[in-house]
PDB file of N, CA and C in Angstrom:
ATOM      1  N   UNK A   1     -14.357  10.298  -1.560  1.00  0.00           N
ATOM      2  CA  UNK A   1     -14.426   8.844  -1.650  1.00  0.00           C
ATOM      3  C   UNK A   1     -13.821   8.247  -0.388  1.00  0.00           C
ATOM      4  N   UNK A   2     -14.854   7.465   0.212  1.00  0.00           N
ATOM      5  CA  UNK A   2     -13.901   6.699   1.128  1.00  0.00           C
ATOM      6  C   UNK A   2     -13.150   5.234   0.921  1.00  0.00           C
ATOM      7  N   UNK A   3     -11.773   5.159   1.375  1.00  0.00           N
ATOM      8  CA  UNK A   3     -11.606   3.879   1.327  1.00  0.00           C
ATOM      9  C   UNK A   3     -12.348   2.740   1.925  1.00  0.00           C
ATOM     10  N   UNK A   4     -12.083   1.724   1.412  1.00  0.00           N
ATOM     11  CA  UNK A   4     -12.383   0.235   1.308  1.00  0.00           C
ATOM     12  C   UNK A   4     -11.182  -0.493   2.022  1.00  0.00           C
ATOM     13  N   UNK A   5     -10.267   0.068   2.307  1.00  0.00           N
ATOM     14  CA  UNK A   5      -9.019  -0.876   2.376  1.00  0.00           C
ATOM     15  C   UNK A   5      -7.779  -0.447   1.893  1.00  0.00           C
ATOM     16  N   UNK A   6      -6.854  -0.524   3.143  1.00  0.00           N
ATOM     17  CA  UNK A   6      -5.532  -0.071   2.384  1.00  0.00           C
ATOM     18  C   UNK A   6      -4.974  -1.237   2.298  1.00  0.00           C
ATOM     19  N   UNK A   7      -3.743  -1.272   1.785  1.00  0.00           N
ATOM     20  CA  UNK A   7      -2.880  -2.618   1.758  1.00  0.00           C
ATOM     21  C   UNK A   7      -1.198  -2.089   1.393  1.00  0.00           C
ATOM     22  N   UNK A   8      -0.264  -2.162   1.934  1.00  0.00           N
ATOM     23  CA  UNK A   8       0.674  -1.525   1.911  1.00  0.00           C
ATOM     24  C   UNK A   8       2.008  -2.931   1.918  1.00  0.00           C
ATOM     25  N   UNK A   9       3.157  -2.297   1.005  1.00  0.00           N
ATOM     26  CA  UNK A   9       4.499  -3.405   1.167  1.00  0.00           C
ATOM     27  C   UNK A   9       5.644  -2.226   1.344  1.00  0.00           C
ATOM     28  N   UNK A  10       6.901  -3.072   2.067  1.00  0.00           N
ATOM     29  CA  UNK A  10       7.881  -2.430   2.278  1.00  0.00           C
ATOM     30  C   UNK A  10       8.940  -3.701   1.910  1.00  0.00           C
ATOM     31  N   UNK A  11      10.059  -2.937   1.371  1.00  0.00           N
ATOM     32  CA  UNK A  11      11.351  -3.603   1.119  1.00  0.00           C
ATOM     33  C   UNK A  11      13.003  -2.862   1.564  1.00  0.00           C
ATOM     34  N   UNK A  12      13.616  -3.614   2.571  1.00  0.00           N
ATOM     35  CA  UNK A  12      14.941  -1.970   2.413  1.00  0.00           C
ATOM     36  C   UNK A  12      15.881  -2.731   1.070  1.00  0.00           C
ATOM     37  N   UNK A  13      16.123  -1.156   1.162  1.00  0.00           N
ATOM     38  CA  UNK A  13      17.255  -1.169  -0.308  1.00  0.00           C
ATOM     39  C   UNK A  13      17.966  -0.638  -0.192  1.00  0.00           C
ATOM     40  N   UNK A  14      18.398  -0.162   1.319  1.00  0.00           N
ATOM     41  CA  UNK A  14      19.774  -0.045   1.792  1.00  0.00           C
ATOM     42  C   UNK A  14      20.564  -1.014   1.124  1.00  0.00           C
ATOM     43  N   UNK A  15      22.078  -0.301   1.152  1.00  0.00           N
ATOM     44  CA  UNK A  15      22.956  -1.221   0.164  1.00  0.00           C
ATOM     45  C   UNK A  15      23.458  -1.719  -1.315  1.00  0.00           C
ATOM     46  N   UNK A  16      24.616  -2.121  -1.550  1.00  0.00           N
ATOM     47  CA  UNK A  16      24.774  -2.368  -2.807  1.00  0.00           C
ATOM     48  C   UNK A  16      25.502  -3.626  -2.754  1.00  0.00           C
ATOM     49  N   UNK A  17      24.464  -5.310  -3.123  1.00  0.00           N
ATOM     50  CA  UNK A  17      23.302  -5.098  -3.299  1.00  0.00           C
ATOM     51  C   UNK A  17      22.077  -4.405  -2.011  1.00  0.00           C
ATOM     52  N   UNK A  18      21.224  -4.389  -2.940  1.00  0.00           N
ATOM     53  CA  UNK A  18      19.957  -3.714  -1.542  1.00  0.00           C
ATOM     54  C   UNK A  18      19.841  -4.475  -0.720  1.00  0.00           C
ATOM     55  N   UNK A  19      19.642  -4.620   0.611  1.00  0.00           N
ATOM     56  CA  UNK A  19      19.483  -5.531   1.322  1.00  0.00           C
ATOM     57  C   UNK A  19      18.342  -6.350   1.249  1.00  0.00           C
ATOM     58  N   UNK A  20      17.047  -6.129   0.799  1.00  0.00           N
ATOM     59  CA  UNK A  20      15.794  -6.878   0.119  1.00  0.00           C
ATOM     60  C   UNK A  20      15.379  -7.519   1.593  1.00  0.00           C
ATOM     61  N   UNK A  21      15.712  -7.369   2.708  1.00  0.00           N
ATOM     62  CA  UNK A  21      14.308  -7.545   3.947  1.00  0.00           C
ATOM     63  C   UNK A  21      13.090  -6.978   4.012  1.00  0.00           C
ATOM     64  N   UNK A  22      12.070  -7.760   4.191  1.00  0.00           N
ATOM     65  CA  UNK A  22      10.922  -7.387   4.421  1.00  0.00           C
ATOM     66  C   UNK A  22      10.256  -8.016   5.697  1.00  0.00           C
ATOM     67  N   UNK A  23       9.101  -7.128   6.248  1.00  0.00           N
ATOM     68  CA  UNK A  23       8.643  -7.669   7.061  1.00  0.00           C
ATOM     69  C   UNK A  23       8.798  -9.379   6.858  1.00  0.00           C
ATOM     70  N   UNK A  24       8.106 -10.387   8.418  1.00  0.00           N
ATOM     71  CA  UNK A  24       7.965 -11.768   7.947  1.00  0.00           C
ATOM     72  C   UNK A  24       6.775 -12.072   7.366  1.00  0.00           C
ATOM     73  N   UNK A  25       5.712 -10.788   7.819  1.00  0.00           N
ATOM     74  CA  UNK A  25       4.110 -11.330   7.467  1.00  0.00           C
ATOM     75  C   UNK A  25       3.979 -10.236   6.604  1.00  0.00           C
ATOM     76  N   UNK A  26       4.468  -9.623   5.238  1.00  0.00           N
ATOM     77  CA  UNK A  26       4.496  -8.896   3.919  1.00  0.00           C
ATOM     78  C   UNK A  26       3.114  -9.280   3.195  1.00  0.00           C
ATOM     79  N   UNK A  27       2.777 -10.841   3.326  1.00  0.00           N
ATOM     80  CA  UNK A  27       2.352 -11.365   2.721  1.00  0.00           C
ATOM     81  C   UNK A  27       0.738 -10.751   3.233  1.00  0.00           C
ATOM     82  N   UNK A  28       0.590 -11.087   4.124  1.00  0.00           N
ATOM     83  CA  UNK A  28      -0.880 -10.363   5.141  1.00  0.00           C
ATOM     84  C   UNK A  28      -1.174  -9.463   4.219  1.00  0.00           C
ATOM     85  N   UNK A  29      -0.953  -7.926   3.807  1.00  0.00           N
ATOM     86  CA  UNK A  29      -1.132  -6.953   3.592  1.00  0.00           C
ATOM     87  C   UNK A  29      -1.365  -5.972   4.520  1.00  0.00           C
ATOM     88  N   UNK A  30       0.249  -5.552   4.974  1.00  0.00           N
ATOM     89  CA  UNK A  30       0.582  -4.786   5.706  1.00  0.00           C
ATOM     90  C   UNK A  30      -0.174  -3.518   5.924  1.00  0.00           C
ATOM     91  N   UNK A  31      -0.553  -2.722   7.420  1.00  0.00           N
ATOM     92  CA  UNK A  31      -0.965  -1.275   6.894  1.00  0.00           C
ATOM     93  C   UNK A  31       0.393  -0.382   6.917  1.00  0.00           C
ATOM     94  N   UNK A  32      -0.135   0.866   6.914  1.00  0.00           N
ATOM     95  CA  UNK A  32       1.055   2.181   7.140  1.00  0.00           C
ATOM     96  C   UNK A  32       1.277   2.427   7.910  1.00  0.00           C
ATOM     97  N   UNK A  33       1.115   1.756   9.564  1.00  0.00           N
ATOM     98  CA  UNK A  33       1.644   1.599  11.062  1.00  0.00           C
ATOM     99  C   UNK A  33       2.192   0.325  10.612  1.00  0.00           C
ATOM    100  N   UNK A  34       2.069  -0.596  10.298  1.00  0.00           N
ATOM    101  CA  UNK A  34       3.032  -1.931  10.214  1.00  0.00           C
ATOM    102  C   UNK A  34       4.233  -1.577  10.024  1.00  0.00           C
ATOM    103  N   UNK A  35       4.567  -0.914   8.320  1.00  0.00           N
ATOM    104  CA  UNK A  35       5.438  -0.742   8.087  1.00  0.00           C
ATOM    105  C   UNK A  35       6.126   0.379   8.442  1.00  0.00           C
ATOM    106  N   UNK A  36       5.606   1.400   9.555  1.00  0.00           N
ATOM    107  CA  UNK A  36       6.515   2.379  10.145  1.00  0.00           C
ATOM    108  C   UNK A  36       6.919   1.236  11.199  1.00  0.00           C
ATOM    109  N   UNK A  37       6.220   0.639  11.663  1.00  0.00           N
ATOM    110  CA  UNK A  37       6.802  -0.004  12.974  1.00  0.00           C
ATOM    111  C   UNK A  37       8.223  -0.936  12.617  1.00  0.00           C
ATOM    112  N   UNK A  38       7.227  -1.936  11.393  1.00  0.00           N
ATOM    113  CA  UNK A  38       8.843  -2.263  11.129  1.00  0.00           C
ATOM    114  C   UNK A  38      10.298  -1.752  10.593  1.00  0.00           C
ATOM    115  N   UNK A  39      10.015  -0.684  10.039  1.00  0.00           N
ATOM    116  CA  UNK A  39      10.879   0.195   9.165  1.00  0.00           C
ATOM    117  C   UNK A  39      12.129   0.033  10.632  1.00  0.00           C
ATOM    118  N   UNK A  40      11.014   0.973  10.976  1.00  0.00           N
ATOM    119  CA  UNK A  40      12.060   1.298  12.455  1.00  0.00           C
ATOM    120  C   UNK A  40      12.439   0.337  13.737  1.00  0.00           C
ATOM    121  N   UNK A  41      12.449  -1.144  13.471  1.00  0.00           N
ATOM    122  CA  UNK A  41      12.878  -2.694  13.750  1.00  0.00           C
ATOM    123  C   UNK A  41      13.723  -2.654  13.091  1.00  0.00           C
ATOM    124  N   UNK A  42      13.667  -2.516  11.751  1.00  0.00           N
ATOM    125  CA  UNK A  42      14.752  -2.683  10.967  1.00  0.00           C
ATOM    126  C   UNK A  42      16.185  -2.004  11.524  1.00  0.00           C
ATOM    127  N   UNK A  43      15.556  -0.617  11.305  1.00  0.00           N
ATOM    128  CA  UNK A  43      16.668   0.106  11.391  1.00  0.00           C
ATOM    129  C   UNK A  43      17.545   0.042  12.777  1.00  0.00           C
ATOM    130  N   UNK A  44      17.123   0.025  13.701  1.00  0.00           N
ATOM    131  CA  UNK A  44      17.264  -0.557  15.127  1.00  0.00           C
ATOM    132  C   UNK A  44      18.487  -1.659  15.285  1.00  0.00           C
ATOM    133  N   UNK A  45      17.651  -2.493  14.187  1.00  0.00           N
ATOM    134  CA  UNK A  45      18.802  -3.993  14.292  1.00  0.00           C
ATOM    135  C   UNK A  45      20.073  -3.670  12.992  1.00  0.00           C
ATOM    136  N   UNK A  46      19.738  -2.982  12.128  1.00  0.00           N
ATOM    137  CA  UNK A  46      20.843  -3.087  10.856  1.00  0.00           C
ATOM    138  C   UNK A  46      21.489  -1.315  10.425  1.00  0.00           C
ATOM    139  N   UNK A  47      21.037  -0.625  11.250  1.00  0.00           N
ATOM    140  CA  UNK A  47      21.217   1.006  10.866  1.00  0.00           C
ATOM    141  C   UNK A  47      20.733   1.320   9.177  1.00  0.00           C
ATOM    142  N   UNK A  48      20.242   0.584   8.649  1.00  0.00           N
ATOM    143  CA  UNK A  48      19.610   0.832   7.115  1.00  0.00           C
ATOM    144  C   UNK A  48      18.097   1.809   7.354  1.00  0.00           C
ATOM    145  N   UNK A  49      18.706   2.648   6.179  1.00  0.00           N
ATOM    146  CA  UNK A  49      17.641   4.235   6.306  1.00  0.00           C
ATOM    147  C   UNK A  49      16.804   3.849   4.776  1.00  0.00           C
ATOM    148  N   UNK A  50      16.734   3.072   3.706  1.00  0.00           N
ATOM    149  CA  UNK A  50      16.235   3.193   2.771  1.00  0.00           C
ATOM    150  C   UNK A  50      15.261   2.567   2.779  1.00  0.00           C
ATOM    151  N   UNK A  51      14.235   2.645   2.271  1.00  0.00           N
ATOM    152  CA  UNK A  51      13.231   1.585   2.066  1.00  0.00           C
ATOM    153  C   UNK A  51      12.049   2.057   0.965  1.00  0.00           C
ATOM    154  N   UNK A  52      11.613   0.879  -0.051  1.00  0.00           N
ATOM    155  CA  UNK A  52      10.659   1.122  -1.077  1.00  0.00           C
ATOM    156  C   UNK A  52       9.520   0.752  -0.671  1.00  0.00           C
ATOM    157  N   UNK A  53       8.633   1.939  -0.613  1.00  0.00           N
ATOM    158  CA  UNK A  53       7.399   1.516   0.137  1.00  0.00           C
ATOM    159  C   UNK A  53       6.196   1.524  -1.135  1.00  0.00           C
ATOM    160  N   UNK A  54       5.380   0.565  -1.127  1.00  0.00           N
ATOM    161  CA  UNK A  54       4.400   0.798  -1.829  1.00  0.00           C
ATOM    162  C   UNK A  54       2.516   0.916  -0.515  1.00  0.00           C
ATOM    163  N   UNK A  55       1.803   1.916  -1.413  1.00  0.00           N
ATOM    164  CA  UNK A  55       0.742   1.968  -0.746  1.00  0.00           C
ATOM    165  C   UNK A  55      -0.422   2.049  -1.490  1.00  0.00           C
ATOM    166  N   UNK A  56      -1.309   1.081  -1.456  1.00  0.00           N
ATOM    167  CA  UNK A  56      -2.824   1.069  -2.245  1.00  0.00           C
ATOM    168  C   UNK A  56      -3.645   0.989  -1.915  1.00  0.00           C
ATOM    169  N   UNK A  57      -4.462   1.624  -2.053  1.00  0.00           N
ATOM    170  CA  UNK A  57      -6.262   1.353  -1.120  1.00  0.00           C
ATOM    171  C   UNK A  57      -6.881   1.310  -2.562  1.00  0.00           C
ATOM    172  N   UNK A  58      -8.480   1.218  -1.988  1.00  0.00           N
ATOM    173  CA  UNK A  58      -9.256  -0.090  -3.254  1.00  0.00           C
ATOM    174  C   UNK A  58     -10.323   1.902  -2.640  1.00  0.00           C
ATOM    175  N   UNK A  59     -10.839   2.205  -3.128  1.00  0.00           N
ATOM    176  CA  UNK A  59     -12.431   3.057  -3.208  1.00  0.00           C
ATOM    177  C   UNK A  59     -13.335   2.565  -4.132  1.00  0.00           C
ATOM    178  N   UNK A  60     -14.207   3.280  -3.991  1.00  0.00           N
ATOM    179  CA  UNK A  60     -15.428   3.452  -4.722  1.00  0.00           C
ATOM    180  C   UNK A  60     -16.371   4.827  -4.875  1.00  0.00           C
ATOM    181  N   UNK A  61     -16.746   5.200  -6.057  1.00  0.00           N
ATOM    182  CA  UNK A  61     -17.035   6.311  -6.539  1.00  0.00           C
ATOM    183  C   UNK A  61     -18.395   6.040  -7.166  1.00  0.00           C
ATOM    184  N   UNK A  62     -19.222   6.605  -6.186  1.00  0.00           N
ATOM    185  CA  UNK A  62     -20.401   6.346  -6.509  1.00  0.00           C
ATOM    186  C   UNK A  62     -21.024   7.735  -7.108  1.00  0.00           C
ATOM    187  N   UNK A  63     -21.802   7.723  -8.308  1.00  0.00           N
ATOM    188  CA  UNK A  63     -22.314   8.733  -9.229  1.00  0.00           C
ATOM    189  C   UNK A  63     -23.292   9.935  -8.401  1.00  0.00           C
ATOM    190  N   UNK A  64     -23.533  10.579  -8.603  1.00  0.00           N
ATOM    191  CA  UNK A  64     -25.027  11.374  -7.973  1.00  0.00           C
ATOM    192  C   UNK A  64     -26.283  10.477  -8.547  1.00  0.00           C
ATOM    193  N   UNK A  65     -27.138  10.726  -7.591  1.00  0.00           N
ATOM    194  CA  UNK A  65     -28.049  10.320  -7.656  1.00  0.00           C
ATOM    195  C   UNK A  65     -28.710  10.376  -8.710  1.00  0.00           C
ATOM    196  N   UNK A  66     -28.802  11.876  -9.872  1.00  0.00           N
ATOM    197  CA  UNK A  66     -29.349  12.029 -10.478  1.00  0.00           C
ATOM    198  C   UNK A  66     -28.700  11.711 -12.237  1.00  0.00           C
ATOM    199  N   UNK A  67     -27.535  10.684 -11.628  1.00  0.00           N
ATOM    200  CA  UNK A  67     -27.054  10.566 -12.738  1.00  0.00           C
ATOM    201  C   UNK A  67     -26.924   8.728 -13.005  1.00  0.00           C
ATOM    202  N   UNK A  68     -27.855   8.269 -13.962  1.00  0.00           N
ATOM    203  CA  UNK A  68     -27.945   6.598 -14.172  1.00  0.00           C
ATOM    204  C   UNK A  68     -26.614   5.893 -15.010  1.00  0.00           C
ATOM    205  N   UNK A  69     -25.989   5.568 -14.302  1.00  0.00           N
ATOM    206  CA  UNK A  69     -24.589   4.756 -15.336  1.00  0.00           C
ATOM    207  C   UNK A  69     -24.585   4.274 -16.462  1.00  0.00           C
ATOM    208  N   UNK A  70     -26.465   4.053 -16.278  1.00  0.00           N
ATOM    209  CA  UNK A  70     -26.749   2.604 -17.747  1.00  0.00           C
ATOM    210  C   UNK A  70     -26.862   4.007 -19.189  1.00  0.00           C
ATOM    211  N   UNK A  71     -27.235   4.808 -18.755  1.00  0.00           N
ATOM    212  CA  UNK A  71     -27.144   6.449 -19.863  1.00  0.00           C
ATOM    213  C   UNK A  71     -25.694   6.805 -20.300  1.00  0.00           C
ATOM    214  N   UNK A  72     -24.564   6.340 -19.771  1.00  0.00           N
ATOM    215  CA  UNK A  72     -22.997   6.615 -19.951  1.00  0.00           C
ATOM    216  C   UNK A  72     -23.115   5.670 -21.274  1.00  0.00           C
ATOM    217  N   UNK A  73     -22.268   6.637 -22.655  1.00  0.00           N
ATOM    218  CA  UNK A  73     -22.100   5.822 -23.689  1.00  0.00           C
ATOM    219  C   UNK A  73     -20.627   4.981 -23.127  1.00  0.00           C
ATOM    220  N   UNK A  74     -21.288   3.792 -23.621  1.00  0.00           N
ATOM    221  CA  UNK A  74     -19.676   2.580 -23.369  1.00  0.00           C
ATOM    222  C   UNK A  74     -20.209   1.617 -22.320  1.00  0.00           C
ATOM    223  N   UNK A  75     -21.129   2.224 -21.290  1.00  0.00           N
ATOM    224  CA  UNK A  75     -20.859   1.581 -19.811  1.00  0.00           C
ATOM    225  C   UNK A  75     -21.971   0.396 -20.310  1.00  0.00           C
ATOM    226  N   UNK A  76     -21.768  -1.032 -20.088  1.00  0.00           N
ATOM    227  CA  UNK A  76     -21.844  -2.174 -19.958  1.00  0.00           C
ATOM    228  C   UNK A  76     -23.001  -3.225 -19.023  1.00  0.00           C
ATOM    229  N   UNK A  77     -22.598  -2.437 -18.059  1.00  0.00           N
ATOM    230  CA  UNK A  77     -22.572  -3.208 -16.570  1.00  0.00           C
ATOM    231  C   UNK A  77     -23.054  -2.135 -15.616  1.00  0.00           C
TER     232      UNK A  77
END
């Protein structure tokens, strides 16, 4: 399957409490060079090693040819 799109967030949680910085543009939907790049901005400016990374890409899974979706008991659509 190939992706469609990744979309990735980072938070550090260095600390008690965690320190909770994130990139400024989080919001965009970061890739997995963003947040190495910033990880290591971070760490640069604050020596904090922790960070909660989340990572999601979107695919699609397309059937064989010889197999019709509308024949799947359940399938709808």
């Amino acid at each position: 399957m190939e992706s469609l799109g990744v979309r990735a967030h980072v938070e550090c949680v260095s600390g008690s409490p965690p320190c909770g910085a994130e990139p400024p543009d989080a919001t965009k939907g970061l890739t997995p060079d963003d947040i190495e790049a910033w990880a290591e901005y971070h760490f640069r400016r604050t020596g904090h090693r922790r960070y909660e990374r989340f990572i999601c890409d979107t695919v699609q899974w397309d059937p064989p040819a010889d197999v019709d979706p509308l024949t799947i008991n359940g399938v709808t659509t």
